[in-house]
C-alpha atoms as a PDB file:
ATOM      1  CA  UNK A   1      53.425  69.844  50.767  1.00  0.00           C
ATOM      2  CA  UNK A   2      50.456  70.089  48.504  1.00  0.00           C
ATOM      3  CA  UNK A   3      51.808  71.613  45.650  1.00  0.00           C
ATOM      4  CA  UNK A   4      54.649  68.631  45.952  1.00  0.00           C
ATOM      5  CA  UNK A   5      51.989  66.023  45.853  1.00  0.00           C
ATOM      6  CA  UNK A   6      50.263  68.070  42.903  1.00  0.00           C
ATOM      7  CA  UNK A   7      53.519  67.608  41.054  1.00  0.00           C
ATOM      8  CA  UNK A   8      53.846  64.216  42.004  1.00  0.00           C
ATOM      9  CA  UNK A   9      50.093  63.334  40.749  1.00  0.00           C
ATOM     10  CA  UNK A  10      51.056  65.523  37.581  1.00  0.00           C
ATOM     11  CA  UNK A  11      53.763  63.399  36.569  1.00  0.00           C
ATOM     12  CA  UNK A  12      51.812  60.053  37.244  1.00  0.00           C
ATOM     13  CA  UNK A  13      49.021  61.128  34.972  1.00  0.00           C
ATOM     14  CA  UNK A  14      51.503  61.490  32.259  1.00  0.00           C
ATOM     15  CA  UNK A  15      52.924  58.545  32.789  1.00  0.00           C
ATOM     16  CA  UNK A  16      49.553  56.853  32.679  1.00  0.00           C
ATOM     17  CA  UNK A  17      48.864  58.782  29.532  1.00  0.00           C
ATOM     18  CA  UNK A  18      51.883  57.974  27.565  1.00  0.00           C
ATOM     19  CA  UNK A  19      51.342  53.959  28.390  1.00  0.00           C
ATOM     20  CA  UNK A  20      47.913  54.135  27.092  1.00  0.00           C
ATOM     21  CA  UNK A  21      49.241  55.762  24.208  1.00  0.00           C
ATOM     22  CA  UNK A  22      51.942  53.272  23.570  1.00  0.00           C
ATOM     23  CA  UNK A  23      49.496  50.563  24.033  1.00  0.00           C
ATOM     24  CA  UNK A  24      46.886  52.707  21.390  1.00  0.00           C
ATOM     25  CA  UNK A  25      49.567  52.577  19.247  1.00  0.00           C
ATOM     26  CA  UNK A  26      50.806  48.933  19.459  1.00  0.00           C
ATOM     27  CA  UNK A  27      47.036  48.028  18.677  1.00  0.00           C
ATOM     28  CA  UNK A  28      47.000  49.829  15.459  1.00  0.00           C
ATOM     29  CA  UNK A  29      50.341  48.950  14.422  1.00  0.00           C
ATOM     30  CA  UNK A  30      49.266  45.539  14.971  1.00  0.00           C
ATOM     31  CA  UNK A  31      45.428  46.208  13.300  1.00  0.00           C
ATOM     32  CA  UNK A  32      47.734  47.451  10.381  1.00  0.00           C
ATOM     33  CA  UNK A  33      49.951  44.876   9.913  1.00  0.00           C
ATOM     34  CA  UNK A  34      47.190  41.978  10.033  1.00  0.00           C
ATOM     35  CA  UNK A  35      45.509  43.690   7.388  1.00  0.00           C
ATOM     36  CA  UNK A  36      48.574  44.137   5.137  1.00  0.00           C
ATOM     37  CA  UNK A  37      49.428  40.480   6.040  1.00  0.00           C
ATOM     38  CA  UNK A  38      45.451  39.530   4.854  1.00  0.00           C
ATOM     39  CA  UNK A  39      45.748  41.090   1.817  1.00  0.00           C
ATOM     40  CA  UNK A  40      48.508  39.975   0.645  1.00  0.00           C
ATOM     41  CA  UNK A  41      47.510  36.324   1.373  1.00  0.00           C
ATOM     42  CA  UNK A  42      44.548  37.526  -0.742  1.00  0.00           C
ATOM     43  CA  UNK A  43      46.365  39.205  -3.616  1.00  0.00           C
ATOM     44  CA  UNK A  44      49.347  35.813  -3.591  1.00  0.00           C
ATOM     45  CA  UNK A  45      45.827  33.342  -3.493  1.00  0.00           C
ATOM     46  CA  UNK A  46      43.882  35.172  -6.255  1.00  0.00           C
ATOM     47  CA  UNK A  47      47.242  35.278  -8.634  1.00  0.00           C
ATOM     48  CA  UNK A  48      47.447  31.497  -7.767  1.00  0.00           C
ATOM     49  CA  UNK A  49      44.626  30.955  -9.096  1.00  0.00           C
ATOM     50  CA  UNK A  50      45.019  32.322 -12.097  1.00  0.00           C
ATOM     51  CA  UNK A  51      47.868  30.880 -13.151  1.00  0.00           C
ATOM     52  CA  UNK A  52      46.294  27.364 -12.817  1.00  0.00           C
ATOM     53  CA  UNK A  53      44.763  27.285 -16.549  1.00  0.00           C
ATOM     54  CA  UNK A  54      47.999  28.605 -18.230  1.00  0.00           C
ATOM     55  CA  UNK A  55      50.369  26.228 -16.225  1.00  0.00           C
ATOM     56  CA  UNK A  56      48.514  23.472 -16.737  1.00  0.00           C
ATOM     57  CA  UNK A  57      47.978  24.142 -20.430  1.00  0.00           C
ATOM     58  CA  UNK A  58      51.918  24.622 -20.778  1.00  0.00           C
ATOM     59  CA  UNK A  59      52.485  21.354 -18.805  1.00  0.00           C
ATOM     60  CA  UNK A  60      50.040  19.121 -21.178  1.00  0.00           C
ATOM     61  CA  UNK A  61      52.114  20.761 -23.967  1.00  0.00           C
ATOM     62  CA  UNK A  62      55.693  19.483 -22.232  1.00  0.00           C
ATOM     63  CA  UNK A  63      54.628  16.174 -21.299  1.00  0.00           C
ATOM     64  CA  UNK A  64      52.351  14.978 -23.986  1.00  0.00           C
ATOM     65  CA  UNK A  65      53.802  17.102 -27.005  1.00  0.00           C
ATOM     66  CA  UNK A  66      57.412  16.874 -25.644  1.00  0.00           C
ATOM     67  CA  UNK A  67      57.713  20.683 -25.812  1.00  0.00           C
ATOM     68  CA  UNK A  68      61.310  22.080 -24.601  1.00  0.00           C
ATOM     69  CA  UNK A  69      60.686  25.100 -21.907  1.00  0.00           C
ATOM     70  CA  UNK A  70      62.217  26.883 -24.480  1.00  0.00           C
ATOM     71  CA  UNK A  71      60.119  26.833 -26.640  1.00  0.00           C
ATOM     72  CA  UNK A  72      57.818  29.011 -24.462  1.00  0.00           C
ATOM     73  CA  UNK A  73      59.584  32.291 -24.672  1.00  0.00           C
ATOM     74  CA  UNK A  74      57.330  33.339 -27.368  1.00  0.00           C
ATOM     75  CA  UNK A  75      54.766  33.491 -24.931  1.00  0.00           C
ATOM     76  CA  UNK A  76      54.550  36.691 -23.179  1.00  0.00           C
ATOM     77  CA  UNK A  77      52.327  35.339 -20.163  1.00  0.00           C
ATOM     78  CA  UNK A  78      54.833  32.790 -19.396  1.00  0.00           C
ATOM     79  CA  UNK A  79      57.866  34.842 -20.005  1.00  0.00           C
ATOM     80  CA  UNK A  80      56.146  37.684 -17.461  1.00  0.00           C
ATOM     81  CA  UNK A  81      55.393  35.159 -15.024  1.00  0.00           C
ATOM     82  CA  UNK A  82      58.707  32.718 -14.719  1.00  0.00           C
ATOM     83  CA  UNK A  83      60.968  35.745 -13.657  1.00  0.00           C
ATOM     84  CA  UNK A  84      58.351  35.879 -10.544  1.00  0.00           C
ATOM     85  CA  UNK A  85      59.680  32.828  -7.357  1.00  0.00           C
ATOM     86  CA  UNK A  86      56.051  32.169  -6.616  1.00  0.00           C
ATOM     87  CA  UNK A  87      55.065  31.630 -10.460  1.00  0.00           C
ATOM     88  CA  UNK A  88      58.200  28.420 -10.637  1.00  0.00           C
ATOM     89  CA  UNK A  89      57.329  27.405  -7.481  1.00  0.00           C
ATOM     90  CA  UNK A  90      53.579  27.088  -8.569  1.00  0.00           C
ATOM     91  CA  UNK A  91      54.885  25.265 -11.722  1.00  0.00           C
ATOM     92  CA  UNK A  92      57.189  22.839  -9.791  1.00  0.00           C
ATOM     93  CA  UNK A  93      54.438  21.730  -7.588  1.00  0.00           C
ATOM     94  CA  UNK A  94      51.738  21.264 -10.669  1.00  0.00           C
ATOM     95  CA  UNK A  95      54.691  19.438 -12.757  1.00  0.00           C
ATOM     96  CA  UNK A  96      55.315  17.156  -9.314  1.00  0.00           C
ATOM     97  CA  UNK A  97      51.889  16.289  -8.976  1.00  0.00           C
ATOM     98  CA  UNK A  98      51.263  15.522 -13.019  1.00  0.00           C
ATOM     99  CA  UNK A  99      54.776  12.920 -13.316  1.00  0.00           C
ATOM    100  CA  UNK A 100      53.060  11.346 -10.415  1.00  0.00           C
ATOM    101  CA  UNK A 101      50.031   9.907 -12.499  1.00  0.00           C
ATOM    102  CA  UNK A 102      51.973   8.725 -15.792  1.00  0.00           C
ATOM    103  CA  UNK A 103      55.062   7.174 -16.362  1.00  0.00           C
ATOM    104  CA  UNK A 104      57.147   6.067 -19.721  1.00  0.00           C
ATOM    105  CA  UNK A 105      57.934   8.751 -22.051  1.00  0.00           C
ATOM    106  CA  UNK A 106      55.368  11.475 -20.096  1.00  0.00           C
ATOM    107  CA  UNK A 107      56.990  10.767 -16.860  1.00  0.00           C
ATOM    108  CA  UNK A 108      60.714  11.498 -18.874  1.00  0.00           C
ATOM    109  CA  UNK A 109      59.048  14.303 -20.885  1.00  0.00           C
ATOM    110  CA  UNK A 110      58.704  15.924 -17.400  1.00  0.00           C
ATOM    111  CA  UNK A 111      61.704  15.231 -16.099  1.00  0.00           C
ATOM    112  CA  UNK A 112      63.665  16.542 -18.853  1.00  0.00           C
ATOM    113  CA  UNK A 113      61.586  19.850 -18.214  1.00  0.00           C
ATOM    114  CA  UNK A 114      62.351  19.633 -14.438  1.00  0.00           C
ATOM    115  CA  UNK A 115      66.202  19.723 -15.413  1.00  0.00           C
ATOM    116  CA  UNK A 116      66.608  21.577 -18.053  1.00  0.00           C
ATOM    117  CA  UNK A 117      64.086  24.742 -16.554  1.00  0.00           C
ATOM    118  CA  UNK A 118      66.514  24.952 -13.605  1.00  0.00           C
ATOM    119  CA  UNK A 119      63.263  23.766 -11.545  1.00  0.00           C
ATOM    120  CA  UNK A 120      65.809  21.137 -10.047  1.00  0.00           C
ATOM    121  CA  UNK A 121      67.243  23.713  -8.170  1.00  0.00           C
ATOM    122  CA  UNK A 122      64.579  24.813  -6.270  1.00  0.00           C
ATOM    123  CA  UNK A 123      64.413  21.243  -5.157  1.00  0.00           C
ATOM    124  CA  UNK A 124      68.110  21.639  -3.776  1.00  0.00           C
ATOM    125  CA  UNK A 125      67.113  25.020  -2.273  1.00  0.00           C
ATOM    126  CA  UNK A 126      64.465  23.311  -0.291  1.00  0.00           C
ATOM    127  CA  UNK A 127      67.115  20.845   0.809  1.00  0.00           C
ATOM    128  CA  UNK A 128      69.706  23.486   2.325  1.00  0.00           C
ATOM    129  CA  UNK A 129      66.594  25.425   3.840  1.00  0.00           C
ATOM    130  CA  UNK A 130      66.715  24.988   7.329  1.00  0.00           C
ATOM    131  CA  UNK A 131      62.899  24.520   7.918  1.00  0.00           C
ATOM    132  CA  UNK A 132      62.196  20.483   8.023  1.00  0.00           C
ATOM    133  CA  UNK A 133      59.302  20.490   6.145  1.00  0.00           C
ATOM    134  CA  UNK A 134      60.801  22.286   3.414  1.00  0.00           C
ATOM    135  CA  UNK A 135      63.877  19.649   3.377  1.00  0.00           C
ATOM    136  CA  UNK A 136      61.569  16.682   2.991  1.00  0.00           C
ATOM    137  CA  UNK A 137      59.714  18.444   0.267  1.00  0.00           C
ATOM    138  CA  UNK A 138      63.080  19.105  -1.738  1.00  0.00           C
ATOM    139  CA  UNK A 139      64.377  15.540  -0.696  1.00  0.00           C
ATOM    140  CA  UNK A 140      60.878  13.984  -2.112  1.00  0.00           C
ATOM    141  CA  UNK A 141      60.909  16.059  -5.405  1.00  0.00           C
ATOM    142  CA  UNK A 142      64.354  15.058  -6.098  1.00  0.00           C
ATOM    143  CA  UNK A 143      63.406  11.200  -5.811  1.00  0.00           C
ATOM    144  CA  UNK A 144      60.295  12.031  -7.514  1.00  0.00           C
ATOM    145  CA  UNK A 145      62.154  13.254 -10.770  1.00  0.00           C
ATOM    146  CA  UNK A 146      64.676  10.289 -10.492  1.00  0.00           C
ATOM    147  CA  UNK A 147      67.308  12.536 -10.248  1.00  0.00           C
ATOM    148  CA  UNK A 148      70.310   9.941  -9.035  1.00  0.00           C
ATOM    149  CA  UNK A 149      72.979  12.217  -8.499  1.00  0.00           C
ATOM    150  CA  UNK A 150      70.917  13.803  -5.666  1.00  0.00           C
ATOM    151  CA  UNK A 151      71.155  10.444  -3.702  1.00  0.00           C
ATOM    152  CA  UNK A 152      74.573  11.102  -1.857  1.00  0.00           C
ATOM    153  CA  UNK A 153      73.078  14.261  -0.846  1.00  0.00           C
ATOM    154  CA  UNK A 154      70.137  12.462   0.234  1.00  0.00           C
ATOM    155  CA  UNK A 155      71.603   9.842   2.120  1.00  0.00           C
ATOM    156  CA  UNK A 156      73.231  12.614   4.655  1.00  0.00           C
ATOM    157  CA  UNK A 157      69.423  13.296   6.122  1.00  0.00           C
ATOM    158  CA  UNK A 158      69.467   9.822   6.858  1.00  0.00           C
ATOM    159  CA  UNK A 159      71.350  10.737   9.926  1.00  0.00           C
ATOM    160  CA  UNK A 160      69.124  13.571  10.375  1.00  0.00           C
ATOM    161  CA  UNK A 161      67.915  14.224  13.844  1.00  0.00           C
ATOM    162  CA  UNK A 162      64.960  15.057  13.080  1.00  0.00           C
ATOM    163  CA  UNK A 163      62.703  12.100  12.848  1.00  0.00           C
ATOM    164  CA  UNK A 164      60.534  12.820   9.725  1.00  0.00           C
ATOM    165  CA  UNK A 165      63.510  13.984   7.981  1.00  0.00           C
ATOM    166  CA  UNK A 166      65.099  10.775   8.625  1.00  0.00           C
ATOM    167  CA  UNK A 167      62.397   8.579   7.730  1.00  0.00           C
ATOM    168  CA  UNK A 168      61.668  10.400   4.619  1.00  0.00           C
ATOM    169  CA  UNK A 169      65.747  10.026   3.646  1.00  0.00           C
ATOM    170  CA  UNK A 170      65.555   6.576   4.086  1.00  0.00           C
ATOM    171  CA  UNK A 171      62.433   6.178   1.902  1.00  0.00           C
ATOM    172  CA  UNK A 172      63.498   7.958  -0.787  1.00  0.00           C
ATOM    173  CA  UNK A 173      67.087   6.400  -1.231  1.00  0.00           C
ATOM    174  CA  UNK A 174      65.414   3.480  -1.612  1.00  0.00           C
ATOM    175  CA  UNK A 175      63.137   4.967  -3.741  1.00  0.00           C
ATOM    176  CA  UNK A 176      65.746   5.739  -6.422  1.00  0.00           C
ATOM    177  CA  UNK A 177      68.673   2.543  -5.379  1.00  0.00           C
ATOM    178  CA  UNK A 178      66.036   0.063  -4.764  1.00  0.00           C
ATOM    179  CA  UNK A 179      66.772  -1.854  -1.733  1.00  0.00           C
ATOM    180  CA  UNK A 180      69.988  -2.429  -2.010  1.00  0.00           C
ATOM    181  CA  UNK A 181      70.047   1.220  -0.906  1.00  0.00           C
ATOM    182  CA  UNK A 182      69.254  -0.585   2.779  1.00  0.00           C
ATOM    183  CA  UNK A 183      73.145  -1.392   2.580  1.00  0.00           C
ATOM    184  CA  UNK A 184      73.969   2.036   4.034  1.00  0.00           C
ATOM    185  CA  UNK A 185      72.036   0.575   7.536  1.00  0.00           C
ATOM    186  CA  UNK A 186      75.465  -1.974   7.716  1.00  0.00           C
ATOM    187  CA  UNK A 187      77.141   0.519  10.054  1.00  0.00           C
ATOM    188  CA  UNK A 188      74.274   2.682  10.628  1.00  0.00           C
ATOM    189  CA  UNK A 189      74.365   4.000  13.760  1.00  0.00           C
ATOM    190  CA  UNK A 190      71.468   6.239  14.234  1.00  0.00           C
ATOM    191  CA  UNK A 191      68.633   5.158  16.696  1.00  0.00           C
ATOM    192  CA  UNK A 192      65.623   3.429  14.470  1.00  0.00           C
ATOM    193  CA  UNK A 193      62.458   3.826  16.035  1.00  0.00           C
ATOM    194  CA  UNK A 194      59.200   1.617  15.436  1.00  0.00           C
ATOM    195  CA  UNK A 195      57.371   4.266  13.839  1.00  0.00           C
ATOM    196  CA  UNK A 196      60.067   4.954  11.291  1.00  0.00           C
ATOM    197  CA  UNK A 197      60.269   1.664  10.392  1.00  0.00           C
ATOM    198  CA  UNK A 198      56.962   1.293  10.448  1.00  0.00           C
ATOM    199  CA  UNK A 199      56.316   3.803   7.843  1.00  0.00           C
ATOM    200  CA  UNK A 200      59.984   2.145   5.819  1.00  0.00           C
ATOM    201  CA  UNK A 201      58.457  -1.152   5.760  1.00  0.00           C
ATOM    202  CA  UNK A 202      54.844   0.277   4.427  1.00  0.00           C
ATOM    203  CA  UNK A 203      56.911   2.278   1.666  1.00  0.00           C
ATOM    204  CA  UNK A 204      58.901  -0.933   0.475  1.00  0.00           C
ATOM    205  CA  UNK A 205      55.487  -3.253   0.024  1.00  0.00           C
ATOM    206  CA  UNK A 206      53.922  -0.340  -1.810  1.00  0.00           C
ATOM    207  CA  UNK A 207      56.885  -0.025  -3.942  1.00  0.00           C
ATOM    208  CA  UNK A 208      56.449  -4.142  -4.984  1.00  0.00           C
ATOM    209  CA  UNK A 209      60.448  -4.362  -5.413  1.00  0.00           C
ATOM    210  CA  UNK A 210      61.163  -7.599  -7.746  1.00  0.00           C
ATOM    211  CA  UNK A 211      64.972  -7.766  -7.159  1.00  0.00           C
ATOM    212  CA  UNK A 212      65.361  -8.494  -3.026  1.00  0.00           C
ATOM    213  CA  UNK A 213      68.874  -8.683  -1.833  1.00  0.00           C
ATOM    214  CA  UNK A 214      69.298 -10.955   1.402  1.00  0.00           C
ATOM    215  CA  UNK A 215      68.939  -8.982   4.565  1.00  0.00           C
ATOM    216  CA  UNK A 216      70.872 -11.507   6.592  1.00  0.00           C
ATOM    217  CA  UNK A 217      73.944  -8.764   7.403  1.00  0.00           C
ATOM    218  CA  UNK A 218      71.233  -6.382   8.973  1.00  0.00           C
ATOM    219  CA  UNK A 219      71.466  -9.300  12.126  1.00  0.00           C
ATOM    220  CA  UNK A 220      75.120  -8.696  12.618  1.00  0.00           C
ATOM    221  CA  UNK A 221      74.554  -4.942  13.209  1.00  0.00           C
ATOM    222  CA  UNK A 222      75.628  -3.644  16.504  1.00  0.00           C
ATOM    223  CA  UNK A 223      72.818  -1.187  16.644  1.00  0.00           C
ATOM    224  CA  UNK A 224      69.381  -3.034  18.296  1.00  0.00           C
ATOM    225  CA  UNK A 225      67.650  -1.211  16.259  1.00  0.00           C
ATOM    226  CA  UNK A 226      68.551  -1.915  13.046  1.00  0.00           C
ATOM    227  CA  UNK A 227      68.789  -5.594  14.222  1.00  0.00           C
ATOM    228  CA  UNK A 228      65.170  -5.214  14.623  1.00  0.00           C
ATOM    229  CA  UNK A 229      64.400  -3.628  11.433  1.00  0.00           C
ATOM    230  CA  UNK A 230      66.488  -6.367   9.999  1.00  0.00           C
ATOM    231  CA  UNK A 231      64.287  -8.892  11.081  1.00  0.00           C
ATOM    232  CA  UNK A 232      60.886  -7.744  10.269  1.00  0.00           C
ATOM    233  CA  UNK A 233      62.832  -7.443   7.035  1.00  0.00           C
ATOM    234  CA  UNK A 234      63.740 -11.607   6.883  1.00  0.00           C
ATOM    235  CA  UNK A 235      59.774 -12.231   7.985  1.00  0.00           C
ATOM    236  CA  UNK A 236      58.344  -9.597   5.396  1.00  0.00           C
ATOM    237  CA  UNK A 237      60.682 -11.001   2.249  1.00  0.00           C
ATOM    238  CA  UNK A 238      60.157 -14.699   4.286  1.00  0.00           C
ATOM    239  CA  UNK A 239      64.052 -15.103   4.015  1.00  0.00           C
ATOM    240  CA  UNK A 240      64.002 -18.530   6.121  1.00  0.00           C
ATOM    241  CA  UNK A 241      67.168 -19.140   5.174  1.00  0.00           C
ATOM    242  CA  UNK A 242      67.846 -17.710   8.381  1.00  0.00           C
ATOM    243  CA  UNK A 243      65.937 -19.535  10.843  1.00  0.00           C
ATOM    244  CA  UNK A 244      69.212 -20.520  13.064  1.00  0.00           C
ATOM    245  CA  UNK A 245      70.002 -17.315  13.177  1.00  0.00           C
ATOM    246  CA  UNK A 246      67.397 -15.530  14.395  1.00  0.00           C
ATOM    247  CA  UNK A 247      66.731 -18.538  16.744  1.00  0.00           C
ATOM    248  CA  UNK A 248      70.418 -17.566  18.521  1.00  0.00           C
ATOM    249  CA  UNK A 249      68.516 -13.674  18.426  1.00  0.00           C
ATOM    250  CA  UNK A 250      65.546 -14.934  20.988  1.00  0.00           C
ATOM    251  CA  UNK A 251      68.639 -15.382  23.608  1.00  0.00           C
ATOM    252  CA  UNK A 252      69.687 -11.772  23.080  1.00  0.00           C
ATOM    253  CA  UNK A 253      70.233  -9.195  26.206  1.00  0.00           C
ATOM    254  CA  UNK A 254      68.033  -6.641  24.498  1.00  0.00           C
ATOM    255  CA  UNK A 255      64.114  -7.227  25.362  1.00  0.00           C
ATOM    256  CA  UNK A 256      63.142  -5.700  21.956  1.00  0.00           C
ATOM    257  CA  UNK A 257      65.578  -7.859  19.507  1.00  0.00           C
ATOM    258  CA  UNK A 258      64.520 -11.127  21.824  1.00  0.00           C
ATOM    259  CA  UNK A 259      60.578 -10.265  21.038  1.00  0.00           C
ATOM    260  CA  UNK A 260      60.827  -9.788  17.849  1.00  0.00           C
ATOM    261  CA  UNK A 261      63.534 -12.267  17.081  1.00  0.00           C
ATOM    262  CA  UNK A 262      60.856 -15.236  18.728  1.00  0.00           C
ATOM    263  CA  UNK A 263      57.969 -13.516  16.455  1.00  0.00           C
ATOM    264  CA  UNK A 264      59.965 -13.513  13.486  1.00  0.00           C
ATOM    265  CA  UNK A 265      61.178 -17.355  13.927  1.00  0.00           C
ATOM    266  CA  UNK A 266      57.775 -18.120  14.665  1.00  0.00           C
ATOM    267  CA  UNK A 267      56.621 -17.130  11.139  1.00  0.00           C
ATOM    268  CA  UNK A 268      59.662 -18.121   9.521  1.00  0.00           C
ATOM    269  CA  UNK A 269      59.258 -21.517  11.303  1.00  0.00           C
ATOM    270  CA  UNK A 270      55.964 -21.594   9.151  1.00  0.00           C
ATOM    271  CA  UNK A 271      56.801 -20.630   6.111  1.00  0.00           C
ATOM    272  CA  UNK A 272      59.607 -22.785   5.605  1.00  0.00           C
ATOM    273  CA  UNK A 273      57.468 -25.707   7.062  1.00  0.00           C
ATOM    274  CA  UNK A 274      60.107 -26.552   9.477  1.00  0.00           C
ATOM    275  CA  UNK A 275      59.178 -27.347  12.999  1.00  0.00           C
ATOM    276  CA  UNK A 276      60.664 -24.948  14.919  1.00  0.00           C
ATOM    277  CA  UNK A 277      62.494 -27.901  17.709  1.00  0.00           C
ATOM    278  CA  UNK A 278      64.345 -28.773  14.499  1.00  0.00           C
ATOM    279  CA  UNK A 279      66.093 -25.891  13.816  1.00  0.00           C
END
């Protein structure tokens, strides 16, 4: 009997052993791998950084000497550097951020740089990418650059379930149709919530659109939603052309389109300088 439990004892010892090695081992292997990871967040931050100068000098050059990216393949830095993912992606974001602060011929200067550098397609890339973030980035780059044939792609994230996706969609197709692009909400039927068209409604006073189409047909809509959307619409754009119509609104079934229908008739009421018993 004692040499069995001597056996027994044997065994658990190396069992004991090999899970503290194992666990040794996992430690290091992870020790390893966060180092590796660290430095080559280091290494990919320090070449970063030293691409800033050159990309920026080769950007002034394309917008304000309307250079050709062509013209660049004399250069051996930049020649080097644009076969690299990291390097374009580097330039897309510093040539994003620059057509953001000027417009007229800079702003086209840029754009024909975007296009013709195959840039634009890094934008697409971003839009296929299954990561949201990524897809709102591509979808905002595209409507950045004014690039109109991207807009049919565009408008399919408008039925995005994700909720940022969405709302970013919807922003930027009427970004580049102006707000006629709000025609596509006819027979939307995708759930709107407040904060979407919160942020929608903040996007189109920034954007100080001069041609306003009449938003009457959003009131028609069968989804409450956009019924809702439709009317902060009439009261923002002071459309009181529909005061009987949104009066018929405050009867509605639906809490939310009754609220904001008797808000919105309230300041329409105002506006047009009607008293509201005469409507």
């Amino acid at each position: 009997m004692e040499n069995f439990a001597e056996i027994e004892l044997g065994e658990l010892d190396l069992l004991v052993l090999s899970c503290i090695l194992i666990l040794l081992l996992a430690i290091a292997l992870f020790i390893i791998l966060s180092l590796l990871n660290r430095n080559k967040k280091i290494r990919r931050d320090i070449y970063l950084k030293r691409n800033i100068a050159h990309i920026d000098t080769t950007l002034f050059s394309v917008a304000f000497d309307g250079k050709s990216i062509k013209e660049f393949s004399n250069d051996p830095e930049f020649v080097r550097n644009w076969k690299r993912r990291i390097y374009r992606e580097q330039f897309l974001t510093e040539l994003i951020k620059l057509h953001q602060l000027y417009g007229g011929e800079i702003a086209l200067n840029l754009q024909r740089c975007y296009k013709e550098s195959g840039l634009i397609q890094l934008s697409f890339e971003k839009i296929r990418n299954r990561k949201w973030h990524l897809k709102c980035a591509g979808i905002q780059e595209l409507s950045e650059m004014e690039v109109k044939k991207a807009i049919p792609i565009i408008q399919e994230h408008t039925k995005s379930k994700h909720q940022t996706v969405k709302m970013v969609a919807l922003i930027e197709v009427i970004h580049l149709k102006g707000l006629k692009g709000l025609w596509l909400l006819k027979d939307y039927q995708e759930p709107l919530d407040n904060w979407i068209q919160l942020n929608l409604l903040e996007s189109i006073k920034a954007a100080n659109i001069a041609e306003v189409p009449d938003f009457g047909f959003l009131l028609k809509a069968k989804n409450e939603s956009i019924v809702v959307f439709g009317l902060r619409l009439l009261s923002l754009f002071h459309q009181s052309q529909h005061l009987k119509a949104v009066k018929r609104l405050i009867k509605s079934e639906s809490r939310q389109v009754s609220q904001e229908a008797k808000k919105t008739f309230d300041e329409l009421s105002v506006i047009g300088g009607m008293p509201s018993d005469q409507v």
